[in-house]
Protein backbone atom coordinates (compact mmCIF):
# COMPACT_ATOMS: atom_id res chain seq x y z
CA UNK A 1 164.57 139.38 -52.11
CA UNK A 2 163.24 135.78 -52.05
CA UNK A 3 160.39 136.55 -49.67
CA UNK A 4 159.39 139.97 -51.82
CA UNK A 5 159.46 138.08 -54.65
CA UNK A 6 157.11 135.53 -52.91
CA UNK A 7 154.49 138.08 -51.99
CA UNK A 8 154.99 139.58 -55.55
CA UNK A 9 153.88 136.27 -56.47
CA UNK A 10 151.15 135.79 -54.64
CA UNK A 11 149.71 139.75 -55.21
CA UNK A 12 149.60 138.46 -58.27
CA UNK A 13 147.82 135.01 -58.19
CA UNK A 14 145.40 137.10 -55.76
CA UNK A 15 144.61 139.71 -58.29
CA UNK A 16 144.44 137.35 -60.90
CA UNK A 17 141.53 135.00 -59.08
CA UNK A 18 139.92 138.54 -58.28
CA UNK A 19 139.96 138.74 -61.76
CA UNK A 20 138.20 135.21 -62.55
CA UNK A 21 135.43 136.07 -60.18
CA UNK A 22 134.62 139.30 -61.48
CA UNK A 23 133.19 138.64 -64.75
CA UNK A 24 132.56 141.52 -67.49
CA UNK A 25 129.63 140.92 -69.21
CA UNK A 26 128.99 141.01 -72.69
CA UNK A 27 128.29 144.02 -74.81
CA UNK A 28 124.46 144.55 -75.35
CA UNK A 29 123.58 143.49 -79.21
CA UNK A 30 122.62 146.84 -81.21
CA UNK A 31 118.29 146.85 -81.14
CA UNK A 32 117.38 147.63 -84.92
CA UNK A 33 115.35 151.13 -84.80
CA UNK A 34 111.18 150.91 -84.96
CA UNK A 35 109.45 153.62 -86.63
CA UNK A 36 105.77 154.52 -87.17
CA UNK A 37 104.32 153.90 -90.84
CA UNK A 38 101.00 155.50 -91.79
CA UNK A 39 99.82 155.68 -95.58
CA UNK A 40 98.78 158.54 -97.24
CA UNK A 41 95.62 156.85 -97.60
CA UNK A 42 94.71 153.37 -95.47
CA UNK A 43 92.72 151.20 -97.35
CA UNK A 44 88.77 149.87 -95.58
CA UNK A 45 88.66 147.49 -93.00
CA UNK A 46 85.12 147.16 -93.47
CA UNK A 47 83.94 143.46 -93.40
CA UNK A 48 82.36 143.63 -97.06
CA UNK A 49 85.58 144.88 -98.62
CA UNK A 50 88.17 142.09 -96.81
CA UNK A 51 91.34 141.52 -98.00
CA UNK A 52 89.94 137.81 -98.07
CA UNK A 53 87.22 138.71 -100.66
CA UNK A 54 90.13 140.53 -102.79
CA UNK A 55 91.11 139.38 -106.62
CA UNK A 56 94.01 137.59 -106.98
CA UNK A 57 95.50 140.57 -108.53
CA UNK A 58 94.35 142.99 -106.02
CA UNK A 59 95.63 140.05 -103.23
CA UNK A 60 99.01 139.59 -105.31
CA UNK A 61 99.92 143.68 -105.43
CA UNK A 62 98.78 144.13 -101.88
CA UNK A 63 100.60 140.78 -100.12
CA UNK A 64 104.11 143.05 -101.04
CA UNK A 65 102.97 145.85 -100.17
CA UNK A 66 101.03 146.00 -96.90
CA UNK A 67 102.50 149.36 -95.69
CA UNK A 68 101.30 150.72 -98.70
CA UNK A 69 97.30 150.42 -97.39
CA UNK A 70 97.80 149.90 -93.69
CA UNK A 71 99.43 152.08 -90.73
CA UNK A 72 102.06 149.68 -88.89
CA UNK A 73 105.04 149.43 -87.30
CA UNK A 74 108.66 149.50 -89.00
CA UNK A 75 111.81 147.54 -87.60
CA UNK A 76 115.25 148.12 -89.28
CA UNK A 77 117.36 145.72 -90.23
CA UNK A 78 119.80 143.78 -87.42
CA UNK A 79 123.22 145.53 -87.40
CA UNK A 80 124.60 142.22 -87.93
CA UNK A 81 122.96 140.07 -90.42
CA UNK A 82 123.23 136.76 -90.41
CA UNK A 83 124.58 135.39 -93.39
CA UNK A 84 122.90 132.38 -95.65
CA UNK A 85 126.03 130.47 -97.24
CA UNK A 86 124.70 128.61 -100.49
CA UNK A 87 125.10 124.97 -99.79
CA UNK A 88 124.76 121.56 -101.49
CA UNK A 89 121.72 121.93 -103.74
CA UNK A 90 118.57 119.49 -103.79
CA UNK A 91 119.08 116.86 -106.18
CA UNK A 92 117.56 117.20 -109.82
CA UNK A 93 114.46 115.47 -109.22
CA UNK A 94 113.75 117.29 -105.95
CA UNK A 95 114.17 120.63 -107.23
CA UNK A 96 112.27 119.40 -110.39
CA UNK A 97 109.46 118.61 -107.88
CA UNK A 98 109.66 122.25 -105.78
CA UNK A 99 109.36 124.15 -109.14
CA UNK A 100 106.21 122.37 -110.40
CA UNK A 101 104.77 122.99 -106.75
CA UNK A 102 105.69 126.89 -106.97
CA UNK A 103 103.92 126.51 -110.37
CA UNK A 104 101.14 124.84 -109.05
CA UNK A 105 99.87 126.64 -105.99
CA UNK A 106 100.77 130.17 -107.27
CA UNK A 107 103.56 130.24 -104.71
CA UNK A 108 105.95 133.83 -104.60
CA UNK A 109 109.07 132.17 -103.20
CA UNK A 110 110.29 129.24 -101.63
CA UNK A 111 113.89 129.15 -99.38
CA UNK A 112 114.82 125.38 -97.95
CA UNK A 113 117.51 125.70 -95.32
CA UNK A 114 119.98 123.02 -94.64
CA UNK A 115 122.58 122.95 -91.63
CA UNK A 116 121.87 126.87 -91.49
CA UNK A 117 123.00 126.59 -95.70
CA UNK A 118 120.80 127.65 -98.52
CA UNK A 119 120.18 124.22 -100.76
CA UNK A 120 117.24 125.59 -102.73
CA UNK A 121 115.89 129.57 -103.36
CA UNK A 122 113.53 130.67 -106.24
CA UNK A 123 110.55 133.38 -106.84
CA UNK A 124 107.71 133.13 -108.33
CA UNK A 125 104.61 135.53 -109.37
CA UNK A 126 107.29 138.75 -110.12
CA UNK A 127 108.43 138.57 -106.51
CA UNK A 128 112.18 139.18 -105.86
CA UNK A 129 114.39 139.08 -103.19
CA UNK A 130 114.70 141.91 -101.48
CA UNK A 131 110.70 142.61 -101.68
CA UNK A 132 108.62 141.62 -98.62
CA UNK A 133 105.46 139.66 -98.26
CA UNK A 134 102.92 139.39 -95.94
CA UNK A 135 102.67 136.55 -93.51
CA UNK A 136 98.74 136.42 -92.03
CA UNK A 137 98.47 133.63 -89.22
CA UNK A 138 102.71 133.17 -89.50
CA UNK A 139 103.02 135.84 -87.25
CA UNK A 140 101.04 133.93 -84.50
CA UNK A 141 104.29 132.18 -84.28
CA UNK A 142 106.64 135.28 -83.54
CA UNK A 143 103.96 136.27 -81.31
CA UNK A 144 104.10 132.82 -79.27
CA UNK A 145 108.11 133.29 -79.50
CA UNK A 146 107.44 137.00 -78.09
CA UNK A 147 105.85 135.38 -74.93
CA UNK A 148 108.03 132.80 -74.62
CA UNK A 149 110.95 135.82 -74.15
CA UNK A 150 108.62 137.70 -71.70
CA UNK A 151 108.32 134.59 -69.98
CA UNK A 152 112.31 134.20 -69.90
CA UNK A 153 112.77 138.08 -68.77
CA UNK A 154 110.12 137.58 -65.94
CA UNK A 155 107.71 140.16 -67.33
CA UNK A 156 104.97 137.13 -67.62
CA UNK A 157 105.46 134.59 -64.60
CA UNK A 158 104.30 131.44 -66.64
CA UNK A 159 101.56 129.82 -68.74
CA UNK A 160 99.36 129.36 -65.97
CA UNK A 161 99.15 132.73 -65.53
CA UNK A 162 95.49 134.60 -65.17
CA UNK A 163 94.96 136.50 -68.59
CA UNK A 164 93.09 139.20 -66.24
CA UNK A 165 96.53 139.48 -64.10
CA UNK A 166 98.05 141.08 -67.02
CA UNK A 167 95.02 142.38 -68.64
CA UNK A 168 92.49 143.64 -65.88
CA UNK A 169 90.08 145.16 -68.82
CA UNK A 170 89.10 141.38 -69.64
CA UNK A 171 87.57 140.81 -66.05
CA UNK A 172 83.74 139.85 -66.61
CA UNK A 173 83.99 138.84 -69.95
CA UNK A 174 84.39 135.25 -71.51
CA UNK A 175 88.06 135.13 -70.61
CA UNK A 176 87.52 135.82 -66.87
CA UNK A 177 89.10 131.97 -65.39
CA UNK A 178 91.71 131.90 -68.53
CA UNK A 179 95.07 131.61 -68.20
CA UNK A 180 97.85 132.83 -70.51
CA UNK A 181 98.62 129.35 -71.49
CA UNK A 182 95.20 128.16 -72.45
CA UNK A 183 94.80 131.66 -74.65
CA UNK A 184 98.31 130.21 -76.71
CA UNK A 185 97.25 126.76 -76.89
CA UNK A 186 93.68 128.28 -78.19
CA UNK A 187 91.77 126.30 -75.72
CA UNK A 188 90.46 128.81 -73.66
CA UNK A 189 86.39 127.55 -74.37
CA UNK A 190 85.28 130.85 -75.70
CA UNK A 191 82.76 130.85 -78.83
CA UNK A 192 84.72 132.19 -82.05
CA UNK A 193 83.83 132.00 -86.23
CA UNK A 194 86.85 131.79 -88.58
CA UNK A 195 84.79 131.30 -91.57
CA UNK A 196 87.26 133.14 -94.19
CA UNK A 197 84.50 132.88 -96.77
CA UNK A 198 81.62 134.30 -94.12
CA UNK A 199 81.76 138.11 -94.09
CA UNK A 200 80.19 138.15 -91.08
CA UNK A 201 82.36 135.80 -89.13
CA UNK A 202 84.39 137.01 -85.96
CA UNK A 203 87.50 137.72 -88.26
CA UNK A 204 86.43 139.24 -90.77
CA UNK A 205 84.56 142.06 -88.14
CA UNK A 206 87.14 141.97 -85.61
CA UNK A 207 89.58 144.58 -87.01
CA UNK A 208 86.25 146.63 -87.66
CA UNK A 209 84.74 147.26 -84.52
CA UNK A 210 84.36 150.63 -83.00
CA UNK A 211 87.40 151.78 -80.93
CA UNK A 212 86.73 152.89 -77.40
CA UNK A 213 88.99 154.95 -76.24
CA UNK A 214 91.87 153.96 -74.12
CA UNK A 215 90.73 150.45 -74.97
CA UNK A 216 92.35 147.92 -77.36
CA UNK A 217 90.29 146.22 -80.07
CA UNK A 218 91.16 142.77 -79.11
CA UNK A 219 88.86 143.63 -75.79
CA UNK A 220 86.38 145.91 -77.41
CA UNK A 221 85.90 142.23 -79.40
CA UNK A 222 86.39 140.03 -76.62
CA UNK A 223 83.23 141.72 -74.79
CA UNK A 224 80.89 140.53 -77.50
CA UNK A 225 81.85 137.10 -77.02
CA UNK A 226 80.73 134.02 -74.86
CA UNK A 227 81.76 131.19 -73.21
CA UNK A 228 80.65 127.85 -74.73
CA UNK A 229 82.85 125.53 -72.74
CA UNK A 230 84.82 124.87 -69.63
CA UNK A 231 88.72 126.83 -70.20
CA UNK A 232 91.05 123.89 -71.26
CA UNK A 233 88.65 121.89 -72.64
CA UNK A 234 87.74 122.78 -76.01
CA UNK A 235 90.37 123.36 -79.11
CA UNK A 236 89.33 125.95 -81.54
CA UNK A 237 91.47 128.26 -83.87
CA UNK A 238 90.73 131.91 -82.87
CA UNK A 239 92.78 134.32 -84.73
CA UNK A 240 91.53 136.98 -81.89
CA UNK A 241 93.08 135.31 -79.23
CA UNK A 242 96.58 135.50 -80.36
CA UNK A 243 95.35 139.28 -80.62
CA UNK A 244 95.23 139.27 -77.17
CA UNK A 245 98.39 137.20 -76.98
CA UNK A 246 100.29 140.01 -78.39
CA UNK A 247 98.37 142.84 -75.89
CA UNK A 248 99.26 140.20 -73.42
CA UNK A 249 103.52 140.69 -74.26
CA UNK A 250 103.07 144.60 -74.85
CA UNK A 251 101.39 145.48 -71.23
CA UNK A 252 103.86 143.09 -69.26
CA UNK A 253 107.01 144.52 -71.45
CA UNK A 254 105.66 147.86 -71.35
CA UNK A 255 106.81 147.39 -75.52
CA UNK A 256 104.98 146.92 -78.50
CA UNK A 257 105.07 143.65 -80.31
CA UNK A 258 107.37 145.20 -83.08
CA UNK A 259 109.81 146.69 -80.91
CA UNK A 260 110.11 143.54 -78.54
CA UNK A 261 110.35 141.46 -81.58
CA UNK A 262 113.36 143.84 -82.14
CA UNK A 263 115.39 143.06 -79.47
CA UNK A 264 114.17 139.18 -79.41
CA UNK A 265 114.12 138.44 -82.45
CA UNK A 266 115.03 140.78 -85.48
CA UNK A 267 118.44 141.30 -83.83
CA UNK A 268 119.36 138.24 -82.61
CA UNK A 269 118.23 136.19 -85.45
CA UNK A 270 119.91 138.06 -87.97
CA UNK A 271 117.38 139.43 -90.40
CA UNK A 272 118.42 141.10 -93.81
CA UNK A 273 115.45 143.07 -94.39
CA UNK A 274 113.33 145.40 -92.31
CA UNK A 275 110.51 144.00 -90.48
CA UNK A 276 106.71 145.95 -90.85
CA UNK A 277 103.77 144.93 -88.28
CA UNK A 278 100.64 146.10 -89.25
CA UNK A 279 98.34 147.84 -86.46
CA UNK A 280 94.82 147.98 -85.43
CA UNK A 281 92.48 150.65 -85.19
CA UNK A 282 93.72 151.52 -81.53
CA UNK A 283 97.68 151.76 -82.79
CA UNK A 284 98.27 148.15 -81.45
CA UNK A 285 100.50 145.81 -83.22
CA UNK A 286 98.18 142.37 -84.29
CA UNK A 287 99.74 139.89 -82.54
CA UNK A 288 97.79 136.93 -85.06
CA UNK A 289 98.30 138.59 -88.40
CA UNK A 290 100.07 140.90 -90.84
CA UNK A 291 103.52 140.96 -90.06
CA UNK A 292 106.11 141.08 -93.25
CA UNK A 293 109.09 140.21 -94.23
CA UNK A 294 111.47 138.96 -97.12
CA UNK A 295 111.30 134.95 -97.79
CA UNK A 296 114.86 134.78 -96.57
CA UNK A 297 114.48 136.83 -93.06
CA UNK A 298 111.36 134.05 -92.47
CA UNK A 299 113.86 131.24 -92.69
CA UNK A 300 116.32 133.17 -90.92
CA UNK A 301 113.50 133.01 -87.96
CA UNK A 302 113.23 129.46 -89.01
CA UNK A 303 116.53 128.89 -88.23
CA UNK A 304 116.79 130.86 -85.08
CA UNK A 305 113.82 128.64 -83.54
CA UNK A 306 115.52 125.34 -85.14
CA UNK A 307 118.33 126.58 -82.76
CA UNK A 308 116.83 126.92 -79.88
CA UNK A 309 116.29 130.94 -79.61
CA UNK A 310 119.97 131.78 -78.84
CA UNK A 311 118.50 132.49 -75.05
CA UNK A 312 115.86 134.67 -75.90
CA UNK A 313 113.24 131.88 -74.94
CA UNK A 314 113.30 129.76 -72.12
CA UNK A 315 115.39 126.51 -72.55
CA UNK A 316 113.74 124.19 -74.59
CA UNK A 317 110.40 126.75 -75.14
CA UNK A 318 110.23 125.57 -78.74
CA UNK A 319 110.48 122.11 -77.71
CA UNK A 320 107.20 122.34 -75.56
CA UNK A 321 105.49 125.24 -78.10
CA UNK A 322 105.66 122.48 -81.13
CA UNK A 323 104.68 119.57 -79.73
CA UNK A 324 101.15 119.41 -79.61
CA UNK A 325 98.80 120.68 -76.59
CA UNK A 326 95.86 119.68 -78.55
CA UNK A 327 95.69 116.43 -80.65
CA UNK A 328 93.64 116.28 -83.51
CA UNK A 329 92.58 112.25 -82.85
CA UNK A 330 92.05 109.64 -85.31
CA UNK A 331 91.18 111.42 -88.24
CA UNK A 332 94.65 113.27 -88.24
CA UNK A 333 97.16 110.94 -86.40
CA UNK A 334 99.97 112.98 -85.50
CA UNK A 335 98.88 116.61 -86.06
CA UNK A 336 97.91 118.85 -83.43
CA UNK A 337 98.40 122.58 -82.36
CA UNK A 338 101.08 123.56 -79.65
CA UNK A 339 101.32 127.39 -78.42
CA UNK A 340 100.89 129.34 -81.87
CA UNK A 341 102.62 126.58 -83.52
CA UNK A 342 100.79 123.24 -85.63
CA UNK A 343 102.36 120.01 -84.86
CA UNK A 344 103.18 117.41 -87.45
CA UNK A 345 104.00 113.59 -87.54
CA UNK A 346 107.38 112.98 -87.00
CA UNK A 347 108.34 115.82 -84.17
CA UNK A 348 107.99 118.45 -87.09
CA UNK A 349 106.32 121.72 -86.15
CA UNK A 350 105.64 124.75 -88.25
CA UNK A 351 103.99 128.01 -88.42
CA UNK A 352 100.95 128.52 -90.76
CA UNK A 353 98.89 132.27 -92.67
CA UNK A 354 96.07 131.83 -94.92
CA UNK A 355 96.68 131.81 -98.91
CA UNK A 356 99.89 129.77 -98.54
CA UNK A 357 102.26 131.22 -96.38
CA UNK A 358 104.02 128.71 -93.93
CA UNK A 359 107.38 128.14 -92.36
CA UNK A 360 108.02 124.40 -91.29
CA UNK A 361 110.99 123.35 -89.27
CA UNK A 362 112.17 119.70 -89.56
CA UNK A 363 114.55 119.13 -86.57
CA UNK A 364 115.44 115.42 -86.91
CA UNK A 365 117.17 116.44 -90.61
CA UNK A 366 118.19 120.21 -89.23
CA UNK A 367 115.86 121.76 -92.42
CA UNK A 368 114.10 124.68 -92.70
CA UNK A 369 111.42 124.97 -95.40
CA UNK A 370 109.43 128.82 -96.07
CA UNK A 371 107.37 129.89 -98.58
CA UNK A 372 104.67 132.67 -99.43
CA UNK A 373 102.18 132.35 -102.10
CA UNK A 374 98.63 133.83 -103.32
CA UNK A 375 96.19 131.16 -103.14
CA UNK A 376 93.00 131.67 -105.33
CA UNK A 377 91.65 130.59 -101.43
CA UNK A 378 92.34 131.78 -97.95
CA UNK A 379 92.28 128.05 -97.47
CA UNK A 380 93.41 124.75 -99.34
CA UNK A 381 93.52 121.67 -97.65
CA UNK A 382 95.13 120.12 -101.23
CA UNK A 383 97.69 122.66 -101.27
CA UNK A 384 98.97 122.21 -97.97
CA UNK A 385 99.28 118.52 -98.20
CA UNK A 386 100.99 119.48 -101.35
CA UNK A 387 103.39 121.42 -99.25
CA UNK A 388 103.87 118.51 -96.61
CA UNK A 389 104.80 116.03 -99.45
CA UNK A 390 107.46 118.45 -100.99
CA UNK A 391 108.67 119.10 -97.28
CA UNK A 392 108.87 114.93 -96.69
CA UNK A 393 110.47 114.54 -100.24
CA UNK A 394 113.20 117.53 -99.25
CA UNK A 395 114.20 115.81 -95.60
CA UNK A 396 114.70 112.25 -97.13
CA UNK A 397 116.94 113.77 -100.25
CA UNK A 398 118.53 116.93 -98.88
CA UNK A 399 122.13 115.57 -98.26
């Protein structure tokens, strides 16, 4: 009986270390369902009738409403939300300061996180909560945090990467010699115009040009372009090439940008609201513009890169994409532009769209600051150092 019970006993311990090695892993997370979205009637792309020559009316009703003129992409909510507990709110003087800065800059909302807590939320210019807004050049930063997950799933085997691995089409154009890293960082040395006011600039004809077929736009464009300096060398902001960013993700995932961004992002980052990505004439997602969302689902991504990417992104990929590749010099110590992020003084990074969206992510306080506006202007250097100030003001008085 003594030596049964014994081997009982050790049966037992056996099974049970059996048990310890065999892990069961974890349940896959739910991926929010993507849907196509095509308007009855989709408004011109035509360079003379730009969204960036609009009316501030025409700008204000269209910035909600994006789905409502353009054919995109549409990503349900995440099955499991994550939630935004109200915490301590900004001192009196601080919030008196944020309200005369909504007032000022003709801003639609502004959300400051706090520890992952909501310390200040109000709307502006008829916008409410559960409406959505467009984010322009914000998206460049899902986009970067798109690669950074491709990266992390092996689809993409790193920055230094040949663009024309992934992307054969561009061989014998100006990005023939580029590498996946230097098209993030925006220093690949090819010629580009992102004169918002210039209706002949590269951006405002990009999203025009002719389709060819089985071709995306981004490459129809890049052909017409040329090199004006060595790859790595030269710094400057090219709206197309975080176009070719996002074809970049969708050929090595086989996915588009809105349905990756499902999985990586919507999903594990807990948005609220559903997600719409505008597309191109050629049914591609653009990977450097047009995404929306509601203010709160663009802290909520806030937060999720303050964390770290809950193991979507390498380990410490935010880290690297916010600190700055390029530094802007003497004339603006401390700024600079990482992989489809800005850099700020201080370790603060954030992500930028013309007329006033931005998303800024102070790690040293754990803060979150988003907002969306209508500018009169695609750009305003007064109203973004507007925005820095009230960001500086929030991490020295948020408790």
């Amino acid at each position: 009986m003594k030596m049964r019970a014994i081997l009982a006993s050790g049966l037992v311990l056996a099974l049970t270390g059996c048990m310890n090695v065999v892990e069961v892993p974890p349940a896959p997370t739910a991926v929010p369902m993507v849907t196509q979205s095509t308007p009855a009637e989709i408004a011109s792309l035509d360079p003379s009738d730009s969204i960036l020559f609009w009316s501030d009316e025409r700008r204000s009703a269209a910035f909600r409403d994006m789905e409502g003129l353009f054919p995109g992409l549409e990503v349900a909510p995440a099955p499991a939300p994550r939630e935004l507990p109200a915490g301590s709110p900004l001192d009196n003087a601080t919030v008196a300061r944020a309200r005369q800065f909504i007032a000022d800059t003709s801003a639609a909302g502004l959300m400051v996180l706090k520890d992952g807590e909501i310390v200040f939320e109000e709307y502006g210019l008829g916008f409410q909560p559960e409406e959505r807004w467009t984010s322009f050049s914000v998206a460049k930063s899902f986009t970067s945090t798109l690669l950074g997950a491709a990266i992390e799933d092996g689809d993409i085997e790193s920055l230094d990467t040949p663009v024309t691995d992934v992307i054969p089409a561009l061989a014998g154009t100006a990005y023939e010699g580029v590498t996946v890293g230097q098209i993030a960082a925006m220093t690949s040395g090819v010629a580009w115009n992102e004169d918002y006011t210039d209706p002949d600039s590269d951006v405002a004809k990009m999203l025009a040009v002719t389709p060819v077929e089985g071709e995306s736009q981004a490459v129809t464009y890049a052909r017409t372009l040329q090199r004006e300096a060595p790859a790595g060398e030269k710094w400057v902001y090219k709206t197309l090439e975080t176009n070719l960013l996002g074809l970049i993700v969708e050929e090595a995932t086989g996915k588009s940008l809105a349905a990756y961004a499902a999985e990586k992002i919507v999903a594990p980052a807990g948005f609220e609201g559903s997600l719409f990505w505008m597309q191109d004439l050629t049914g591609g997602n653009i990977g450097g513009c047009c995404l929306s969302l509601r203010l709160s689902d663009y802290a909520r991504f806030g937060q999720f890169v303050l964390e770290g990417g809950n193991g979507v992104v390498p380990q410490g990929w935010f880290d690297r994409a916010g600190a700055p590749v390029v530094e802007f010099g003497p004339q603006a110590p401390g700024f600079g532009y990482g992989y489809q992020w800005w850099a700020f003084p201080g370790g603060n990074y954030g992500a930028q769209g013309i007329f006033g969206q931005a998303i800024t992510i102070v790690p040293s306080r754990n803060i979150v600051v988003a907002v969306v506006s209508n500018w009169p202007t695609a750009t305003s250097s007064d109203n973004r150092a507007k925005f820095r100030e009230l960001v500086s003001l929030i991490s020295s008085n948020a408790e």
